[in-house]
Protein backbone atom coordinates (compact mmCIF):
# COMPACT_ATOMS: atom_id res chain seq x y z
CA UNK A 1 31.51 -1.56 5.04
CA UNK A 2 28.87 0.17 2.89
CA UNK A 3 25.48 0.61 4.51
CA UNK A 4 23.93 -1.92 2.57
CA UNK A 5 26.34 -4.52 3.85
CA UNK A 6 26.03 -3.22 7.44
CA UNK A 7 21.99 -3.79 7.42
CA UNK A 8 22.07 -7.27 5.58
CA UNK A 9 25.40 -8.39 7.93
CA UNK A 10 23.07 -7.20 11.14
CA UNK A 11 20.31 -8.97 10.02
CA UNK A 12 22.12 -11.92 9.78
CA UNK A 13 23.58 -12.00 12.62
CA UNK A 14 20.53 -11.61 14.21
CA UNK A 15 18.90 -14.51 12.57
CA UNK A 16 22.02 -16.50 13.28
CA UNK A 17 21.36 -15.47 17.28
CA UNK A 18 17.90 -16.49 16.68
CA UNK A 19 16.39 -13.38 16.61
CA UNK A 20 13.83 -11.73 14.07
CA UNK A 21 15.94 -10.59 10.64
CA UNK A 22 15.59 -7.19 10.58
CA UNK A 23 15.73 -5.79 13.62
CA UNK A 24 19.41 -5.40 14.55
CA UNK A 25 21.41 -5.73 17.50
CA UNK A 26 18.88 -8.28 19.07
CA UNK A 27 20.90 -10.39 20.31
CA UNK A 28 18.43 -12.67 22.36
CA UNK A 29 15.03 -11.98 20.82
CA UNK A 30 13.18 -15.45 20.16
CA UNK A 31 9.81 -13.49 18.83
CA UNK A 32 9.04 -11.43 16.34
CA UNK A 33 8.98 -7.45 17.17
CA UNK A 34 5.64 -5.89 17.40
CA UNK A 35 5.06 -3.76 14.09
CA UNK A 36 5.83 -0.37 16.20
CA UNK A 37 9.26 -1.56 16.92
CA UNK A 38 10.02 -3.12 13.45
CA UNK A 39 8.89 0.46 12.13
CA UNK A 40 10.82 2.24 14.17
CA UNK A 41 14.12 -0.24 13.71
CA UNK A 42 13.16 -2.69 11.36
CA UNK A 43 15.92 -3.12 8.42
CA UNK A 44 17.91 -0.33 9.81
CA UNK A 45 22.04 -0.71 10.85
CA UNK A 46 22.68 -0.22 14.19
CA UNK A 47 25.67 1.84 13.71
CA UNK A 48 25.21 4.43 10.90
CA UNK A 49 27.61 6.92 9.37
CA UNK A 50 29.54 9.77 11.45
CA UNK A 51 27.07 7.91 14.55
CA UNK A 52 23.63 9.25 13.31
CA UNK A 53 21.06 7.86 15.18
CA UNK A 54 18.97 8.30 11.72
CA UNK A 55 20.27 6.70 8.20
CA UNK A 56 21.42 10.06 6.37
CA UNK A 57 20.69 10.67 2.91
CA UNK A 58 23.31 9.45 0.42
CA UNK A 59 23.13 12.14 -2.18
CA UNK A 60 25.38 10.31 -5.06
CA UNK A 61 24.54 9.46 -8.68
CA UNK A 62 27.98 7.37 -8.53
CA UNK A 63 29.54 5.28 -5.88
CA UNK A 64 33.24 4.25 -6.56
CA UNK A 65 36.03 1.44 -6.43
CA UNK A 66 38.98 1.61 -4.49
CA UNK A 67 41.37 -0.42 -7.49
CA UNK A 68 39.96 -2.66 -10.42
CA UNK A 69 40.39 -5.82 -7.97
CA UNK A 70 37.20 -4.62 -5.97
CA UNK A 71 35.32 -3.70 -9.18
CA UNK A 72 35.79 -7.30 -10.35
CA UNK A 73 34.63 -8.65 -7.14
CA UNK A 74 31.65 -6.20 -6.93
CA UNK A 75 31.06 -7.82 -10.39
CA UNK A 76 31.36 -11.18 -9.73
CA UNK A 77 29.05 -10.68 -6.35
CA UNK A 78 26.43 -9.44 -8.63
CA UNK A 79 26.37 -12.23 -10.97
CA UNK A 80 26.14 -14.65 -8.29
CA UNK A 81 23.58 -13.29 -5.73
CA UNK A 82 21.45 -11.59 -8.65
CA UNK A 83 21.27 -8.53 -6.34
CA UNK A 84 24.20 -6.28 -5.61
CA UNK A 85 25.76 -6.04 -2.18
CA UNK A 86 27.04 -2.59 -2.38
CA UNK A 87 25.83 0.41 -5.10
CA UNK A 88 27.41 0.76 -8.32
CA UNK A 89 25.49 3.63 -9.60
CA UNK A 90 22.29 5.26 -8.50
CA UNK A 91 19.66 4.44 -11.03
CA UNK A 92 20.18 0.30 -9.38
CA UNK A 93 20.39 1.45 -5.21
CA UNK A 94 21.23 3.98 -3.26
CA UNK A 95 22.37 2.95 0.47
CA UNK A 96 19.57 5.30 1.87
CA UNK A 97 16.91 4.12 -0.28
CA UNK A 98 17.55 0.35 0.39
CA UNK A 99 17.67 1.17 4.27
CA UNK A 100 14.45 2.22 3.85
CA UNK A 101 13.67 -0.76 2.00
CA UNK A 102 14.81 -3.12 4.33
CA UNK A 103 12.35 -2.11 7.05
CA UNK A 104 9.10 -2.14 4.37
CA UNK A 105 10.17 -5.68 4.26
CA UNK A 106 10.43 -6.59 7.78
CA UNK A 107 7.34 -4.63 8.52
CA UNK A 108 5.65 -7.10 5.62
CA UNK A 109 7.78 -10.12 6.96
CA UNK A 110 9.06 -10.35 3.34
CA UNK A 111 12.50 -11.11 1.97
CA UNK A 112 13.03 -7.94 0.35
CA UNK A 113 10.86 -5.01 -0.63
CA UNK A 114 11.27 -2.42 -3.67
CA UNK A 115 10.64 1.72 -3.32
CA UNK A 116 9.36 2.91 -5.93
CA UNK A 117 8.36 6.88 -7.20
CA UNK A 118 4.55 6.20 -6.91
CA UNK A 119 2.15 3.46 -6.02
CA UNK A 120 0.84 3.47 -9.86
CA UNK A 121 4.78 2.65 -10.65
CA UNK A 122 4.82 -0.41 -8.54
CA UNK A 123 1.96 -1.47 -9.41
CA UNK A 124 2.58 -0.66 -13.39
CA UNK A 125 6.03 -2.26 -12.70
CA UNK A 126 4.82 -5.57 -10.98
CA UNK A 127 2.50 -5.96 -14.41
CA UNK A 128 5.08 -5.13 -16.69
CA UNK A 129 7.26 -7.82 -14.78
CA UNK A 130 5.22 -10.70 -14.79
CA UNK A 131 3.16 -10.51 -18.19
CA UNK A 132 3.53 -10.81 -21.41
CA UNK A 133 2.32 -10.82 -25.10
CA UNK A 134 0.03 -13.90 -24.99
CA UNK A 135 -0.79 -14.33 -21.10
CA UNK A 136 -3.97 -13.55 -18.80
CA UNK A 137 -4.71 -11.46 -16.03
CA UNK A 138 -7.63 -11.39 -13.38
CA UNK A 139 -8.49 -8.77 -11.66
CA UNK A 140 -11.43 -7.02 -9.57
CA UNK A 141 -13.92 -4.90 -10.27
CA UNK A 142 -13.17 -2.59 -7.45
CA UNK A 143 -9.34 -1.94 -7.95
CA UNK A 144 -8.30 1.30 -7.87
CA UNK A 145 -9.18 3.14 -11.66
CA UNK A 146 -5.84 4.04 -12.61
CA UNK A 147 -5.14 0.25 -12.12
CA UNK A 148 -7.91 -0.76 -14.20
CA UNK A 149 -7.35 1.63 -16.75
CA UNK A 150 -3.52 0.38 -17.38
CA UNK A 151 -4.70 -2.95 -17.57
CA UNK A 152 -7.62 -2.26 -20.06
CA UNK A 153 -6.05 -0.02 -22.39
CA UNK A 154 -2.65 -0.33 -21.96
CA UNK A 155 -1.66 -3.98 -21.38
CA UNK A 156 -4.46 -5.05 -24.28
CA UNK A 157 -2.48 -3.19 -26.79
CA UNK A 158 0.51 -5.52 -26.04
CA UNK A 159 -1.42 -9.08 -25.87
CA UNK A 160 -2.47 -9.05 -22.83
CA UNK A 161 -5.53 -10.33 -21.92
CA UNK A 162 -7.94 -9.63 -18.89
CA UNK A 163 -10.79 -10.67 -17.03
CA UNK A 164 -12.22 -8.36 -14.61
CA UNK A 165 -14.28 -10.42 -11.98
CA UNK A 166 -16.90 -9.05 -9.24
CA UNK A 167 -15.33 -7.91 -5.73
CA UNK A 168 -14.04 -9.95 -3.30
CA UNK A 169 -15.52 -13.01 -4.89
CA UNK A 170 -13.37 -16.11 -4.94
CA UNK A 171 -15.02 -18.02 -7.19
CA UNK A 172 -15.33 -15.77 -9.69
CA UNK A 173 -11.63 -15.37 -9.58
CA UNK A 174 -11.22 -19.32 -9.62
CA UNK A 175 -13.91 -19.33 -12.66
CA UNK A 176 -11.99 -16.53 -14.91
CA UNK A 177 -8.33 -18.61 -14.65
CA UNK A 178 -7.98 -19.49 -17.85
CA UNK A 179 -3.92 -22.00 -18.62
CA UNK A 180 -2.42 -19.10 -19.91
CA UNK A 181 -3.61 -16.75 -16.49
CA UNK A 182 0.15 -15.76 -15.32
CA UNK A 183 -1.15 -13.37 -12.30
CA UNK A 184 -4.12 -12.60 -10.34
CA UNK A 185 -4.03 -8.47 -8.94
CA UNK A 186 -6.83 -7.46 -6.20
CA UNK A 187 -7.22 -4.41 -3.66
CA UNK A 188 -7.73 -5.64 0.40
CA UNK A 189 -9.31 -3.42 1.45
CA UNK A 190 -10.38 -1.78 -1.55
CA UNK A 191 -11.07 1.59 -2.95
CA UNK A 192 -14.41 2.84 -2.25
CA UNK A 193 -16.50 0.16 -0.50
CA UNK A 194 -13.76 -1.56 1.58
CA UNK A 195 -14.06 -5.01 0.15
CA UNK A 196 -12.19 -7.69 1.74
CA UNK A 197 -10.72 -10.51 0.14
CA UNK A 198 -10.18 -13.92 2.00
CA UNK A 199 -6.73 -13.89 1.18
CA UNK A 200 -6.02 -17.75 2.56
CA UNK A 201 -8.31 -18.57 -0.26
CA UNK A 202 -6.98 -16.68 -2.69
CA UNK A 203 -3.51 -17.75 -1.80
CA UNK A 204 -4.51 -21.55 -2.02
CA UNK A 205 -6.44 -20.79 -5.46
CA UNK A 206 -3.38 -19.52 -6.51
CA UNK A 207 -0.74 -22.58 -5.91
CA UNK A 208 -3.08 -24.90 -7.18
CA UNK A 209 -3.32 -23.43 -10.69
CA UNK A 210 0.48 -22.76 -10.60
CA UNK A 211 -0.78 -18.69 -10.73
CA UNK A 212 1.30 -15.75 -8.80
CA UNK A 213 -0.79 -13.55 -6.62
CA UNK A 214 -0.72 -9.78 -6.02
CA UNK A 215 -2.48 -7.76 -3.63
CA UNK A 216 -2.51 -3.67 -3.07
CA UNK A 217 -2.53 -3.18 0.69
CA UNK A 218 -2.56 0.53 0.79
CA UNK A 219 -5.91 0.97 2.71
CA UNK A 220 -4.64 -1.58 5.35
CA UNK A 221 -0.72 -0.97 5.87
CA UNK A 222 1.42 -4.08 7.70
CA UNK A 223 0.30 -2.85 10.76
CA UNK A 224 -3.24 -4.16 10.26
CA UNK A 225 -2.63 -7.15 7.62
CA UNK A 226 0.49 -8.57 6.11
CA UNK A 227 -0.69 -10.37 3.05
CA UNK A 228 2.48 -12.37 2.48
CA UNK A 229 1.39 -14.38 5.97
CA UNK A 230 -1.14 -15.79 4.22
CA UNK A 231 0.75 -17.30 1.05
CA UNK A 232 0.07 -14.00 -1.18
CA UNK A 233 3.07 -13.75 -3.29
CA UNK A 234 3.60 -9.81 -3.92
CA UNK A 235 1.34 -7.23 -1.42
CA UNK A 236 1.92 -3.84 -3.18
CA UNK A 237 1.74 -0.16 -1.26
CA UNK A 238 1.37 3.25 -2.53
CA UNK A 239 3.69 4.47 0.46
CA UNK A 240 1.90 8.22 -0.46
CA UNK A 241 -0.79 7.48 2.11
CA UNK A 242 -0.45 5.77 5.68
CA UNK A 243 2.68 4.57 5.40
CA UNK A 244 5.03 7.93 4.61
CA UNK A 245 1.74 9.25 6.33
CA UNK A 246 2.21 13.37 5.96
CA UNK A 247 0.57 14.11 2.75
CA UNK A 248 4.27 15.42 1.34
CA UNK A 249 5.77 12.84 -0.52
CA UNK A 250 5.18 10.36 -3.73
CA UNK A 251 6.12 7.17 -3.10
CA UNK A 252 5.30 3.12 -3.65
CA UNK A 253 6.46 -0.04 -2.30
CA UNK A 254 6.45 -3.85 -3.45
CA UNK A 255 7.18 -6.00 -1.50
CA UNK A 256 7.98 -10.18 -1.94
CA UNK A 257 9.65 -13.48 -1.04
CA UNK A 258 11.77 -15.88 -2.80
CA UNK A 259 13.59 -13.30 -5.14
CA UNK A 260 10.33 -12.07 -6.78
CA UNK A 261 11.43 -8.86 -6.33
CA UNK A 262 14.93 -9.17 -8.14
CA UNK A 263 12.90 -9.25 -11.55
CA UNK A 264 11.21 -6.27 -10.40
CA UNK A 265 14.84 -4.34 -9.51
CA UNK A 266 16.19 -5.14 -12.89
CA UNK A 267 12.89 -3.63 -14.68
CA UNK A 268 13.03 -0.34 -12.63
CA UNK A 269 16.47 0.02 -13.58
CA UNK A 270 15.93 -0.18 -17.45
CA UNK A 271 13.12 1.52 -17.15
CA UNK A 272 14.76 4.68 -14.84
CA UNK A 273 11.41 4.36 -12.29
CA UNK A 274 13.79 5.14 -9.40
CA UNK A 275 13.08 7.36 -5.83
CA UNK A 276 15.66 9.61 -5.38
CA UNK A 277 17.42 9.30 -1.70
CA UNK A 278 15.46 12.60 -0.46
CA UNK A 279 12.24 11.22 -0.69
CA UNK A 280 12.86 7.82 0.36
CA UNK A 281 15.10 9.56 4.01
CA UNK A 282 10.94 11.33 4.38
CA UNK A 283 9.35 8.06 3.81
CA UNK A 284 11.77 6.44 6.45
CA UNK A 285 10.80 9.31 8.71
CA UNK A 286 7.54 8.86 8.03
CA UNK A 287 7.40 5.14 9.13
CA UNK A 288 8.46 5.38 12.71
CA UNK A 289 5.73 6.77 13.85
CA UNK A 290 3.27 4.49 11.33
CA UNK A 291 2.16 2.71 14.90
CA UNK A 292 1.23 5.72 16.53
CA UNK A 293 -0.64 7.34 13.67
CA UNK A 294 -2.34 3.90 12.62
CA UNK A 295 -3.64 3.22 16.45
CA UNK A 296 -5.42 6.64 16.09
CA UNK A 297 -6.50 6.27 12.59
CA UNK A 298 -8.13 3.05 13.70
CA UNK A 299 -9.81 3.96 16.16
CA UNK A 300 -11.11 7.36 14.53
CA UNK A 301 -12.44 5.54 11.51
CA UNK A 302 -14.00 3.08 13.53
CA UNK A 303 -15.97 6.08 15.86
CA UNK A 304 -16.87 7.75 12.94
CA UNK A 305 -17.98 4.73 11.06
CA UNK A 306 -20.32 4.00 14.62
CA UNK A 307 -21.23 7.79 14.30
CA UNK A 308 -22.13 8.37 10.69
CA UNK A 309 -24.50 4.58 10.99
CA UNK A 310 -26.79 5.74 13.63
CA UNK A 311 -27.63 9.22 11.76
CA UNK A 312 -30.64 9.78 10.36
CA UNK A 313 -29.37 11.52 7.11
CA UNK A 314 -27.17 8.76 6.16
CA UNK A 315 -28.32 6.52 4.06
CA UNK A 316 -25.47 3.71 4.43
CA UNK A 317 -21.92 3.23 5.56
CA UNK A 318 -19.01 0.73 4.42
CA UNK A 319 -16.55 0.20 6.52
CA UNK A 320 -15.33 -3.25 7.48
CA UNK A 321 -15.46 -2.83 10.90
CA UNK A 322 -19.49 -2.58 10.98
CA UNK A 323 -21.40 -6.01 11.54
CA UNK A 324 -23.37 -4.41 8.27
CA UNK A 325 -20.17 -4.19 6.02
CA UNK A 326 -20.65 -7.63 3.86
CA UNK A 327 -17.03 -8.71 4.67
CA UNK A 328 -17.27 -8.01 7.96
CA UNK A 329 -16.10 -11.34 9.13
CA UNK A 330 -13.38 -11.91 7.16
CA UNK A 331 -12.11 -7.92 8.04
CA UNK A 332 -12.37 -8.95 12.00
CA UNK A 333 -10.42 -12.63 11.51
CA UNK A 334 -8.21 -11.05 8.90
CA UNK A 335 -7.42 -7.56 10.43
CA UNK A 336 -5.79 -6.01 13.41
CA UNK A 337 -7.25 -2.87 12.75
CA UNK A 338 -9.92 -1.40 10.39
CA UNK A 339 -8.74 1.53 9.00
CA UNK A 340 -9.54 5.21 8.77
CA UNK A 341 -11.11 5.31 5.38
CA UNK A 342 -14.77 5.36 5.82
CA UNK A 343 -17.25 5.43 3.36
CA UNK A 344 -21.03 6.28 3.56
CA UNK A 345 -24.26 7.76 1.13
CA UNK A 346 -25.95 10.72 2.52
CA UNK A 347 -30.22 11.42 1.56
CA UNK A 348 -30.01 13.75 -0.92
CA UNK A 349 -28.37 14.15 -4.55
CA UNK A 350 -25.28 15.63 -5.49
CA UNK A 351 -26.21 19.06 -4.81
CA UNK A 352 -26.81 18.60 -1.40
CA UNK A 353 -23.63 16.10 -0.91
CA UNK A 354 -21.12 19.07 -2.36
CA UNK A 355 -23.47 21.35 0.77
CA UNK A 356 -22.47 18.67 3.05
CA UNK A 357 -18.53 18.30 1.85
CA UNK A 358 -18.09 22.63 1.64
CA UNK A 359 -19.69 22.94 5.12
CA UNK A 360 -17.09 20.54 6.72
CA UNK A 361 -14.16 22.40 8.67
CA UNK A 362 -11.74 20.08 9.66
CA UNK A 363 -11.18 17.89 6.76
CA UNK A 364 -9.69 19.03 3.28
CA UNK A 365 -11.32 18.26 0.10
CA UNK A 366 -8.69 16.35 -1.58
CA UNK A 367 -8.03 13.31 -3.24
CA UNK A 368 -5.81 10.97 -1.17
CA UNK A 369 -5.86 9.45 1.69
CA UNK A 370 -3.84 7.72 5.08
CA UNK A 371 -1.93 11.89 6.10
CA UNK A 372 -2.30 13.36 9.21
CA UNK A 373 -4.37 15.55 8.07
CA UNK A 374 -8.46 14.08 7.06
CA UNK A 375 -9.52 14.48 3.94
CA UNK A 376 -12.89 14.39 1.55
CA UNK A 377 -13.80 13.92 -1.40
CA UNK A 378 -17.23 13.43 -3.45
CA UNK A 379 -16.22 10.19 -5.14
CA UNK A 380 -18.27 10.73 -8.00
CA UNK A 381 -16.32 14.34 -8.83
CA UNK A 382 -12.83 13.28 -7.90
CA UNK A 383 -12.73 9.41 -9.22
CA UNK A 384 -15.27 9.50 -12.21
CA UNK A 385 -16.15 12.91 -13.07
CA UNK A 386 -16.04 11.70 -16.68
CA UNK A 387 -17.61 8.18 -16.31
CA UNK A 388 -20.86 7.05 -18.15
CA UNK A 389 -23.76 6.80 -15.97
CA UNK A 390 -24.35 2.98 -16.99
CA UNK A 391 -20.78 2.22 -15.36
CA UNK A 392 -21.20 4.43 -12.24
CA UNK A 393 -24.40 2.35 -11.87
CA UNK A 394 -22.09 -1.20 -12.45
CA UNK A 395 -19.58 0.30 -9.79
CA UNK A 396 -22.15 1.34 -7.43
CA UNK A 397 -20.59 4.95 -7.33
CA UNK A 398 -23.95 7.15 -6.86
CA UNK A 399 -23.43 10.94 -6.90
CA UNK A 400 -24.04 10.99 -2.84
CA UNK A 401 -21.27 8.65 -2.04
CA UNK A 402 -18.38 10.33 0.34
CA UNK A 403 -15.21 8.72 1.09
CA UNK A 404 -13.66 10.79 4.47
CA UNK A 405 -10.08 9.42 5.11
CA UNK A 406 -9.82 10.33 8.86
CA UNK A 407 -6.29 11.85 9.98
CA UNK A 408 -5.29 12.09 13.26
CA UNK A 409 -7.41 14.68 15.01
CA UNK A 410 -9.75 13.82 17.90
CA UNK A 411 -12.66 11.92 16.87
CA UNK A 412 -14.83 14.04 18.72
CA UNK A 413 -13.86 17.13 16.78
CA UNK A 414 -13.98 15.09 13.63
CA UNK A 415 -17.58 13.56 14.73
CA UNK A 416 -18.86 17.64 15.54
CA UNK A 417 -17.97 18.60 12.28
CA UNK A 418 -19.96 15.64 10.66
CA UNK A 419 -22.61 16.74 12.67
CA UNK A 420 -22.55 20.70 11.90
CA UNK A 421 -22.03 19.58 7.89
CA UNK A 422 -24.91 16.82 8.23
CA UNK A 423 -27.11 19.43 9.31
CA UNK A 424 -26.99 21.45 5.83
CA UNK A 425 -27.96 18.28 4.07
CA UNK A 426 -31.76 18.72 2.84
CA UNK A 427 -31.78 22.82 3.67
CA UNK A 428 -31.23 25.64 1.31
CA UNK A 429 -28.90 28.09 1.19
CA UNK A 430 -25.69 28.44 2.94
């Protein structure tokens, strides 16, 4: 039995013994596994090849048929269940990459997930997918740029139209739906200020104009918010950050029920947007210890966020899990953990934030986020370093605005180094 068949045939069994799909060899498990366990086993066969206690990498650009009798069946099988139960060749699966798979979608309670070679390819994918010449889009204000910029001058040369509504407002979104909408794509949280969208409402603004709903969960991985619990249709991941979590791999993630992401398959394997078996075997790596590293991340960002609030040379923080973020209550009914990304203005220009950002020690200036390692970045510089002024001023982006995504180090260290750094803002020299 191919390892394919061996996860989906485990995972069946266990639902058959009334256990939680995706964890295997549960035999009397009536409750879903806590998101440390489905991280560390979720999706994954119980018996792997040559008895590896990890799935090994499958390093094969063609898998083969034992006489023309299994070909036709293979055939056959694919026609029927839209999705292939073994691998044919390795631009449609690869037994190492769907493994991986497999556990993405348990971790996001999903049917089925798809790895992808970047979070800008699953979410350029998931567009691609489910729009057309003719049809609508809404979107936020505050998605990621890259995002935006696809969907602005990419998708409008093809007939598709956009609106692009204020953050985490749901009537604005309900407002811009226009009968030919086919999608509505948000961030939660988003990219810089955190934003959180009640996704409940969103969900339930979604079935009632007949209109699929997206949402990148990057900032928040499944361990603090699975989207899909609350009626979202697709949550999206750009597995580069928390969830591969070392700062050494491209990667991205969708993730679906109800066969949503067999349209999504099909388009990745015309287009040849496929993660080679290496990569996803580091991303798989990288997810069993996702609990560990997200506990910590937590609760640094949350310090820090406590921290940087009460100092005098900070003019304001977002982070969600602050009574002064503005979607502070739906972040503490909606998430199990806030997240390490915080984000805060310092007094002073930009001058004196690049003092602030060279005199830290412990973080890197760099432009990503969710690694073990923190890192910084002057927003302005590293997101819109070529932006008018008029739309920094619309986005809120002012050249003082620092985004520190908090790795796993010891808050105190991390909370010193503020300190030291803080202490340059408003002096010369050095």
């Amino acid at each position: 039995m191919s390892t394919i068949s061996t996860v989906e045939a485990t995972a069946t069994a266990a639902h058959t013994n009334g256990a939680e799909p995706g964890l295997p060899g549960a035999n009397t498990v009536s409750t879903r596994p806590g998101p440390s366990t489905l991280s560390v086993h979720g999706g994954e066969a119980r018996d792997k090849a040559f008895h590896s206690i990890t799935t090994p990498i499958v390093q094969a650009s063609t898998y083969t048929f034992r006489d023309t009798a299994a070909l036709v069946e293979y055939m056959e099988e694919r026609m029927f269940w839209d999705e292939p139960q073994r691998d044919e060749y390795g631009r449609y699966g690869n037994p190492t990459v769907r493994a991986v798979e497999a556990r993405l979608a348990a971790l996001e309670n999903g049917d089925d997930a798809l790895l992808t070679p970047s979070g800008m390819s699953a979410i350029t994918g998931t567009l691609l997918v489910f729009l057309s010449a003719g049809s609508h889009l809404v979107c936020t204000i505050d998605c990621y740029r890259r995002t935006r910029d696809f969907i602005q001058t990419i998708l409008t040369r093809y007939g598709v139209e956009a609106t692009i509504v204020p953050a985490a407002d749901l009537q604005a979104i309900e407002d811009a739906i226009q009968p030919n909408t086919r999608l509505i794509f948000s961030e939660s949280p988003t990219n810089p200020f955190m934003r959180c969208l009640d996704l409940e409402g969103l969900a339930d603004i979604g079935r009632r104009h007949g209109v699929r709903t997206a949402i990148d969960s990057t900032f928040a991985t499944p361990l603090n918010l699975r989207p899909l619990d609350y009626g979202i249709d697709l949550v999206i991941h750009s597995v580069t950050k928390y969830l591969a979590g070392h700062n050494d791999v491209m990667a991205g993630a969708v993730i679906g029920n109800g066969g949503l992401t067999t349209a999504l398959r099909q388009m990745h394997g015309i287009l040849g947007s496929v993660i080679d078996p290496q990569t996803a075997y580091l991303v798989g790596r990288g997810l069993k210890t996702l609990g560990l590293r997200i506990e910590r991340q937590n609760s640094n960002g949350l310090a820090v966020a406590h921290y940087l609030e009460a100092h005098p040379r900070v003019r304001r923080v977002w982070y969600p899990g602050l009574t002064s973020h503005p979607d502070h209550a739906i972040a503490a009914a909606q998430l199990r953990g806030f997240g390490g990304v915080v984000s805060f203005e310092i007094e002073g220009d930009g001058e004196q934030t690049g003092r602030f950002i060279d005199g830290l020690q412990i973080p890197y200036i760099g432009p990503s986020l969710g690694g073990v390692e923190s890192l910084v970045e002057q927003v302005q510089i590293v997101s819109y370093y070529d932006a008018d002024p008029e739309k920094l001023d619309a986005l809120g982006v002012s050249p003082s605005l620092v985004r520190l995504a908090c790795g796993v180090e010891d808050a105190a260290d991390i909370i010193a180094d503020l300190e030291q750094a803080l202490g340059r803002v408003g002096t010369e020299g050095s």
